[in-house]
Protein backbone atom coordinates (compact mmCIF):
# COMPACT_ATOMS: atom_id res chain seq x y z
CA UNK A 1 79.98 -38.17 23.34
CA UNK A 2 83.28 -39.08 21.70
CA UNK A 3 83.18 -39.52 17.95
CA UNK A 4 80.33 -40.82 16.40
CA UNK A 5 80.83 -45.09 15.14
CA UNK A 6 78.73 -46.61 12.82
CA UNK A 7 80.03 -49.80 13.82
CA UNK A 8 81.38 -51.60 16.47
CA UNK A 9 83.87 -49.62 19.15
CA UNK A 10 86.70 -51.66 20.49
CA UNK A 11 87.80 -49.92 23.82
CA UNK A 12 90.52 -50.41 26.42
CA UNK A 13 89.16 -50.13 29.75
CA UNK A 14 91.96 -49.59 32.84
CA UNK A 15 94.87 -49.74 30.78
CA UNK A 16 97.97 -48.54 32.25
CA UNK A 17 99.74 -44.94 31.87
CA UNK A 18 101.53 -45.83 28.85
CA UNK A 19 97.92 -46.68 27.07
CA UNK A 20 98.74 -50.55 27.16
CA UNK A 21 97.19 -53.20 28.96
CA UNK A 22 93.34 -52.66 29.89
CA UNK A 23 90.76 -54.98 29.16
CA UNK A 24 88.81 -54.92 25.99
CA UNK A 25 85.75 -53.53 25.23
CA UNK A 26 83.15 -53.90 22.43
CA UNK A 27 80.33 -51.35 22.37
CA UNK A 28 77.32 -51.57 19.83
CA UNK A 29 76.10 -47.74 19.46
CA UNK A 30 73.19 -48.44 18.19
CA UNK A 31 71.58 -51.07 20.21
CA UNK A 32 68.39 -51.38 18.05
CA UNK A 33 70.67 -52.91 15.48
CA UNK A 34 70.38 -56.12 17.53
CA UNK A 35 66.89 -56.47 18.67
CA UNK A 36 66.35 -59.22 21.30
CA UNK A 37 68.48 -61.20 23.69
CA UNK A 38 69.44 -63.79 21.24
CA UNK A 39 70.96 -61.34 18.57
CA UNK A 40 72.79 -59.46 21.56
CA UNK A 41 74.50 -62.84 22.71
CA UNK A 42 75.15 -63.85 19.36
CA UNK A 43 77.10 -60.63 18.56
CA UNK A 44 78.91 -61.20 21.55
CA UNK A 45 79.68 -64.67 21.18
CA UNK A 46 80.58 -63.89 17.73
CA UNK A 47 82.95 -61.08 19.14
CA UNK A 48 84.60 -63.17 21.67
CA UNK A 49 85.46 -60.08 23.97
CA UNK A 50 84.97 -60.51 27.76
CA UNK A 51 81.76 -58.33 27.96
CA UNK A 52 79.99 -56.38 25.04
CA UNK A 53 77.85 -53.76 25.65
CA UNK A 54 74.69 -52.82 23.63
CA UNK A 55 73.38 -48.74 24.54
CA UNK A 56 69.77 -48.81 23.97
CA UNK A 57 70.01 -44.86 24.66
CA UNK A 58 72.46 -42.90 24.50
CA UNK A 59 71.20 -39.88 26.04
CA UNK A 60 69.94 -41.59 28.97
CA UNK A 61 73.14 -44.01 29.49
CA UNK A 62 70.50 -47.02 29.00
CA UNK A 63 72.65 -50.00 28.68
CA UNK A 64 72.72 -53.14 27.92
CA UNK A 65 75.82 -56.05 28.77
CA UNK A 66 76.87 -59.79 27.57
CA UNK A 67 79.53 -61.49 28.37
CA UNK A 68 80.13 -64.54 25.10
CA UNK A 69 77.95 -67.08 27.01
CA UNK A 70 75.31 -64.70 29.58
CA UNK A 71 73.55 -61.57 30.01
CA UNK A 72 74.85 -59.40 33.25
CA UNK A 73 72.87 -56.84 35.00
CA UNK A 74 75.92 -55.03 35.85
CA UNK A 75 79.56 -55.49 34.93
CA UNK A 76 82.79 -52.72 36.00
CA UNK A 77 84.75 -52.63 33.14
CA UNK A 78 81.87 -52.29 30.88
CA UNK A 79 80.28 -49.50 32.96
CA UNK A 80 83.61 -47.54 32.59
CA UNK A 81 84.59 -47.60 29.36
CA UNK A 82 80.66 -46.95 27.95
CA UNK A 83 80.71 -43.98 30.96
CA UNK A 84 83.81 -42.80 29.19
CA UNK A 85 82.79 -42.96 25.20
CA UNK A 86 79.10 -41.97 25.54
CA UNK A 87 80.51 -38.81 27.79
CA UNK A 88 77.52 -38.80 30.26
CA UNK A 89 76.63 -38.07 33.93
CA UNK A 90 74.51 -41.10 34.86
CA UNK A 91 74.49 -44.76 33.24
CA UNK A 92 71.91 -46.87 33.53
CA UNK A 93 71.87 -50.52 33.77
CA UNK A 94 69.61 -53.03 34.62
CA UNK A 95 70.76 -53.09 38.25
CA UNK A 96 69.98 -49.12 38.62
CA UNK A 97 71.39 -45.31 38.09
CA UNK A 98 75.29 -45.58 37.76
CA UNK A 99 76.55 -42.11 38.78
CA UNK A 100 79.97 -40.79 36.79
CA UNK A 101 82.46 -38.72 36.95
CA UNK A 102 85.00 -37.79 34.60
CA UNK A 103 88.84 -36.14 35.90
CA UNK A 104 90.85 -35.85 33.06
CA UNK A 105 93.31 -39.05 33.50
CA UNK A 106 90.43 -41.63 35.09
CA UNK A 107 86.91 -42.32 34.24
CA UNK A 108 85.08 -43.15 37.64
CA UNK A 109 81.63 -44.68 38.45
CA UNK A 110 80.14 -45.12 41.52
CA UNK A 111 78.50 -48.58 42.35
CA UNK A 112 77.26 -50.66 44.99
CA UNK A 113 79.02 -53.85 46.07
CA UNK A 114 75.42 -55.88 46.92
CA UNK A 115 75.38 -55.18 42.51
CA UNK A 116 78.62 -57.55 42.06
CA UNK A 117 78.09 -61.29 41.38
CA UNK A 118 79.69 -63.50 44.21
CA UNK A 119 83.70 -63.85 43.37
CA UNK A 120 86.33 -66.02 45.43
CA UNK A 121 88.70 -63.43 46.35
CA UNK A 122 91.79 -65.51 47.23
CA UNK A 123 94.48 -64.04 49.02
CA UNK A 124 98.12 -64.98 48.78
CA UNK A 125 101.19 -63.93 50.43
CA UNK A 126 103.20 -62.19 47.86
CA UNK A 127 102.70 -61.30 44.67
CA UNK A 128 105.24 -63.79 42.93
CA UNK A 129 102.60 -66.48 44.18
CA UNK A 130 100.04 -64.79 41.87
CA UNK A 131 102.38 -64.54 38.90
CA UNK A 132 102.80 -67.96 39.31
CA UNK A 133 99.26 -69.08 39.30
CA UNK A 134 98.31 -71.75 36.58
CA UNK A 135 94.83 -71.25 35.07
CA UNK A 136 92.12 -73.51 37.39
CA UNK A 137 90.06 -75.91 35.89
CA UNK A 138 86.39 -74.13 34.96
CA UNK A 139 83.74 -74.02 37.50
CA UNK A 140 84.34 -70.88 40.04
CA UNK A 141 85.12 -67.61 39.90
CA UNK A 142 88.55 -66.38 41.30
CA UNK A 143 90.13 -63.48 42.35
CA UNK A 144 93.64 -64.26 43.40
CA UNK A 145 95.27 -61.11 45.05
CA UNK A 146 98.45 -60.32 47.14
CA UNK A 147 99.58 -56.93 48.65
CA UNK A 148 102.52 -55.60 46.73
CA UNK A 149 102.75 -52.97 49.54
CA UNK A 150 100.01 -52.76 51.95
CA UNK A 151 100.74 -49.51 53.40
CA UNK A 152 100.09 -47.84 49.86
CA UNK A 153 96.70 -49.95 48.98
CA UNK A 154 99.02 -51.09 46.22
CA UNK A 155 97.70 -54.70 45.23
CA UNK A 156 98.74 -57.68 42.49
CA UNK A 157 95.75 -59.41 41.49
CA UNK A 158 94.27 -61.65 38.64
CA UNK A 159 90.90 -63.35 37.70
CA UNK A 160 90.07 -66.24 36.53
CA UNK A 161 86.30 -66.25 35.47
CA UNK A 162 85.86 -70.30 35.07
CA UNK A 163 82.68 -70.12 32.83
CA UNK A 164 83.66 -72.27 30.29
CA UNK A 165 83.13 -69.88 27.31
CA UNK A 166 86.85 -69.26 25.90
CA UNK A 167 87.60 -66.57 28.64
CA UNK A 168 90.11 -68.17 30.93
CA UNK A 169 91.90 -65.14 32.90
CA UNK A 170 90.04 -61.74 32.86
CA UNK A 171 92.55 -58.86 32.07
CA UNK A 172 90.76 -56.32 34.41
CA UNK A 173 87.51 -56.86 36.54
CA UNK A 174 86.25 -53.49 37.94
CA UNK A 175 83.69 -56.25 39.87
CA UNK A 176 85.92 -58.40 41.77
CA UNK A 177 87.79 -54.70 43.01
CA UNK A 178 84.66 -53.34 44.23
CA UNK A 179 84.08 -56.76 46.30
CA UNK A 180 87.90 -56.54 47.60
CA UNK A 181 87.59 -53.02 48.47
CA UNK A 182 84.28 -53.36 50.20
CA UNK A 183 85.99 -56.08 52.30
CA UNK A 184 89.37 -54.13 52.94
CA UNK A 185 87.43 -51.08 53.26
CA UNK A 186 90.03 -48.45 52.03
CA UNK A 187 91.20 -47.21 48.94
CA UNK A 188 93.05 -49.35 46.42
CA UNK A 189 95.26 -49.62 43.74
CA UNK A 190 95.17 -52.77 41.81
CA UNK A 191 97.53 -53.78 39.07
CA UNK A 192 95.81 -56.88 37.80
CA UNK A 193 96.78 -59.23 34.45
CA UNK A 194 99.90 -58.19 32.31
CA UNK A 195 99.51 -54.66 33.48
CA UNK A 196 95.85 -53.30 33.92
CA UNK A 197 95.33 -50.77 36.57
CA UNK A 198 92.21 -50.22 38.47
CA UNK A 199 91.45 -47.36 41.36
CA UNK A 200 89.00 -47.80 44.12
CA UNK A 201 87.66 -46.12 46.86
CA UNK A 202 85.05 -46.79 49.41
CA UNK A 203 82.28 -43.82 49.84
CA UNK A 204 80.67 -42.38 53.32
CA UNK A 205 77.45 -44.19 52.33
CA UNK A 206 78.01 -47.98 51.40
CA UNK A 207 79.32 -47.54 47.71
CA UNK A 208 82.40 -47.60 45.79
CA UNK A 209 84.29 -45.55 43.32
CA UNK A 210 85.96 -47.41 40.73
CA UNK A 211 88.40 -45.35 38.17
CA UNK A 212 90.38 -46.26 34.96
CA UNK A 213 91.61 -45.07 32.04
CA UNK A 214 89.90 -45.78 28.96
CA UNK A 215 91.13 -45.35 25.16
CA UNK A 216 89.64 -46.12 22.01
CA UNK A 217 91.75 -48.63 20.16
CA UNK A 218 89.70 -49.21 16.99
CA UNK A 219 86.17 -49.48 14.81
CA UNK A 220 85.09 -53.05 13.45
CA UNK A 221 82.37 -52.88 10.71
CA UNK A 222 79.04 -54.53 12.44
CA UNK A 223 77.65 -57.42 10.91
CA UNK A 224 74.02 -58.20 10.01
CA UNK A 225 71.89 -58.94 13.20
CA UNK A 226 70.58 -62.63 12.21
CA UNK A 227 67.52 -63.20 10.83
């Protein structure tokens, strides 16, 4: 486990090589803090990240994730930065066992695609047509990607959750990847949002590694659960 918080970590997951980029991250340590669904979405509502994640044990990986407006059994981003700060073998959300690995540059878990909520994954025919993608109007999920060089796996993507809750474009979505590579079926490379990258690659046995690198980028002081 990395160093102990008795707050609130604030991590960036799949940031590039140059530790910028990567989506952010908030992790509650100690879960008990914020007994109860309603306190959890609160907190996370309150913090306005993408997802927040709540560890209900630490030893175990037992884990908890909220997005500002709903509770998700199983989120990528989420799963790799908590894999990375609570420095364990197997996570486990509500979907199942999440099995991790650790290399040095990239924190990897291994997942299943059937886990991933339904995403439009929209395919263009360069990248320049992503770049230039406006913001749709709430009410579906997209995953606009182009091939920046499809020999390499190298691909330009962003996301665009459409919920409603304040989130517009997703900086990196280790979900959406794991639905693209399951449909491409080879290894990828994804540089999604301002400059986020994400690594796939499909396994022998129906599931998919997804990588990043992960930092720690600060410690907010965690307010009193509501009573």
């Amino acid at each position: 486990m990395k160093t102990p918080s008795g707050g609130i970590d604030v991590l960036r997951v799949f940031s590039g090589p140059d530790r910028r980029h990567g989506n952010a991250l908030g992790v509650v340590r100690d879960g008990a803090r914020f007994p109860g669904r309603a306190a959890r979405q609160a907190l996370a509502a309150e913090l306005g990240f993408s997802e927040t994640v709540f560890v209900d044990d630490p030893e175990r990986g037992t884990v908890d994730i909220y997005t500002p407006g709903l509770r998700l059994p199983f989120a990528g981003h989420p799963l790799v930065g908590v894999a990375w700060l609570l420095d364990v073998e197997v996570l486990e959300p509500e979907v199942g066992e999440v099995f991790v690995r650790d290399d040095g540059e990239f924190t990897w878990i291994t997942v299943r695609a059937e886990w991933a909520p339904p995403r439009s994954l929209r395919e263009y025919a360069l990248p320049a047509e992503v770049d230039a993608l406006e913001v749709p109007e709430p009410g579906e999920w997209v995953y606009a990607w182009a091939w920046q060089d499809e020999a390499a796996g190298r691909i330009r993507a962003r996301a665009f959750p459409g919920r409603g809750d304040g989130i517009e474009e997703d900086e990196a979505t280790g979900a959406a990847a794991l639905l693209l590579t399951q449909r491409l079926g080879r290894a990828l490379h994804i540089t999604q949002g301002r400059g986020s990258q994400i690594l796939t690659a499909p396994g022998p046995d129906g599931t998919v590694e997804i990588g990043g690198r992960v930092h720690l980028e600060a410690v907010l002081d965690a307010p009193a659960p509501a009573r």
